[in-house]
C-alpha atoms as a PDB file:
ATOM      1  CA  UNK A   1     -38.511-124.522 -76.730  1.00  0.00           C
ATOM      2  CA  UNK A   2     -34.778-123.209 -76.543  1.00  0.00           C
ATOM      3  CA  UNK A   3     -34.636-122.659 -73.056  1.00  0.00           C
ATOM      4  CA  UNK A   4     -35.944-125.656 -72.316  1.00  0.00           C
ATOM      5  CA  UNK A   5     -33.603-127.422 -74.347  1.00  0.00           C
ATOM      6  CA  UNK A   6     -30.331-125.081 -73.170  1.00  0.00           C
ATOM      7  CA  UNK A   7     -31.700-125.620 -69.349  1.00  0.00           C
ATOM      8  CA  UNK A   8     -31.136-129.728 -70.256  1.00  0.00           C
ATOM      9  CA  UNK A   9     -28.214-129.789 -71.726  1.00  0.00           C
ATOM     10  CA  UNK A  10     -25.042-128.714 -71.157  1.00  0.00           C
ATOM     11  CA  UNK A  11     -23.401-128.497 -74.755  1.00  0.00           C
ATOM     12  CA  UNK A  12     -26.326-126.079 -75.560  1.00  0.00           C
ATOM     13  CA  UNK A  13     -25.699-123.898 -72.489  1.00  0.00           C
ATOM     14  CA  UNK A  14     -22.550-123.187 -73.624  1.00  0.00           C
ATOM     15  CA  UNK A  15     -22.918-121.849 -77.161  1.00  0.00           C
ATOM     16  CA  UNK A  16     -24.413-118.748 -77.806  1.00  0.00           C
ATOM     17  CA  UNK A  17     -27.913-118.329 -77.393  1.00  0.00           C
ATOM     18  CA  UNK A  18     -28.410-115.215 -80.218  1.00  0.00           C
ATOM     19  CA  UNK A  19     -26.490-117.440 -83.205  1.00  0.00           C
ATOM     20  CA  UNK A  20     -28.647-120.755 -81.949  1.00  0.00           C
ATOM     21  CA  UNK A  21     -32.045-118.818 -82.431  1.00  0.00           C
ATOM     22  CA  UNK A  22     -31.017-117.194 -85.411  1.00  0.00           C
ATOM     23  CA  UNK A  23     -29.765-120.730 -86.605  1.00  0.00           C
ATOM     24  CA  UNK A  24     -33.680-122.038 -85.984  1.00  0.00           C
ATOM     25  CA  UNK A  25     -34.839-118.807 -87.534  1.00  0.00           C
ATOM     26  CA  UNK A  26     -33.508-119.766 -90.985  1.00  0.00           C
ATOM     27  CA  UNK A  27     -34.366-123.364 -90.197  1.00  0.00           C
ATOM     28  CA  UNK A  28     -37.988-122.502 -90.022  1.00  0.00           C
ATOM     29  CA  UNK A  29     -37.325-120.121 -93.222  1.00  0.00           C
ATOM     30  CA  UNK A  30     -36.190-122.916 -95.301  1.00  0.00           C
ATOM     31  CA  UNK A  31     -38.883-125.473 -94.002  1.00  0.00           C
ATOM     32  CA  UNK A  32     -41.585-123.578 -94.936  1.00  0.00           C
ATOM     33  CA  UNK A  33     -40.314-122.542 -98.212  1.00  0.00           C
ATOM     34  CA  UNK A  34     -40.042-126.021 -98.777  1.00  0.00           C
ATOM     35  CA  UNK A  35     -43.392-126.464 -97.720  1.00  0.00           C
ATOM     36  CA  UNK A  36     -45.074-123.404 -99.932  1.00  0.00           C
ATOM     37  CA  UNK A  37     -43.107-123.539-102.949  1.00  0.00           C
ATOM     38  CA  UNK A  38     -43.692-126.181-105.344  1.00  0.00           C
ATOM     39  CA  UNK A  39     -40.964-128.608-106.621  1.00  0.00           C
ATOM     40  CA  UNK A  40     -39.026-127.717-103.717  1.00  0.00           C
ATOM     41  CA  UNK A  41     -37.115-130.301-101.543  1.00  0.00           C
ATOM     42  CA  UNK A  42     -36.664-130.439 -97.566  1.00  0.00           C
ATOM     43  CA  UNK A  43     -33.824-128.603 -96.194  1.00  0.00           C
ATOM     44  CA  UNK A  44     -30.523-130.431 -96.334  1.00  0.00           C
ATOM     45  CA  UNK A  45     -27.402-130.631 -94.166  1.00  0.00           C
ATOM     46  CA  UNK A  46     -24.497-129.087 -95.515  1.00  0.00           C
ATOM     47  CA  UNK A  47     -21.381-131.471 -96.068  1.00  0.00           C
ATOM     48  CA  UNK A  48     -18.766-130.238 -94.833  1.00  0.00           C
ATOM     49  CA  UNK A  49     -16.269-131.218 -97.125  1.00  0.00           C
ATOM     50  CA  UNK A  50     -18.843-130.081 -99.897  1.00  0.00           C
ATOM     51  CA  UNK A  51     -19.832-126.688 -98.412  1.00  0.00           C
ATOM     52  CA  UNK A  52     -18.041-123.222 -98.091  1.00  0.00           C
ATOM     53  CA  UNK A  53     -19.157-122.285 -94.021  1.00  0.00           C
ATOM     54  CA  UNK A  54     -21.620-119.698 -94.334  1.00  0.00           C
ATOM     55  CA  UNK A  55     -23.415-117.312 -91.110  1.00  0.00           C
ATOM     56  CA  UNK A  56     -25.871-115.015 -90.713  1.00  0.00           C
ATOM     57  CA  UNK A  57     -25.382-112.124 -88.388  1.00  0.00           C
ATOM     58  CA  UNK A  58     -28.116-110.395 -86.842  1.00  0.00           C
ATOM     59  CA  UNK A  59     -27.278-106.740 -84.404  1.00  0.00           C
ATOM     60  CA  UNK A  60     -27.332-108.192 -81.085  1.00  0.00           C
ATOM     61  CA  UNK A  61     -24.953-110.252 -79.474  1.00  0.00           C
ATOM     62  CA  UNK A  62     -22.114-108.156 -80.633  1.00  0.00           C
ATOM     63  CA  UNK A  63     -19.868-106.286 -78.196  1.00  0.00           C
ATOM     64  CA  UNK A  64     -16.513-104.140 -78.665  1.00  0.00           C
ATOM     65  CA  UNK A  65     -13.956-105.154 -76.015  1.00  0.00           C
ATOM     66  CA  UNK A  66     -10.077-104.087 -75.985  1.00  0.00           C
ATOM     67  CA  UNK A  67     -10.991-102.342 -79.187  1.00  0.00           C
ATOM     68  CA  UNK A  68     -12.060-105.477 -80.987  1.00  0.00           C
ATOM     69  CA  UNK A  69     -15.429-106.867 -82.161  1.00  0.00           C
ATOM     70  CA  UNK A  70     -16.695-109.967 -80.317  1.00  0.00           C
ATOM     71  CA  UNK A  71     -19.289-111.945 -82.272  1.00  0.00           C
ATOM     72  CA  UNK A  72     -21.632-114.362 -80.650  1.00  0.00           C
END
């Protein structure tokens, strides 16, 4: 369902593809813990001005170039 979504819109075509699946990846974690685990709420949207920013890094999508580490 990603590709079909990157191949329609432009915005998504130009972020990285590895850190948007692994974005839906802990989406789909959440939901379902929400789901499974009782007295648990739906997922929330951080606030930004509430929120320290927070990523997950998975081992693909890096690359070393001039001698410095490119994340995706």
């Amino acid at each position: 369902m990603l590709t079909e979504a990157r191949a329609g819109n432009a915005w998504l075509r130009s972020g990285s593809q590895v850190a948007q699946q692994c974005a839906l990846r802990d989406y789909g974690t959440a939901l379902d813990a929400s789901i499974k685990i009782k007295n648990r709420g739906r997922p929330k949207v951080k606030r930004r001005k509430d929120a320290q920013p927070s990523l997950g890094y998975s081992t693909r999508g890096f690359s070393i170039r001039n001698r410095r580490l490119c994340l995706p």
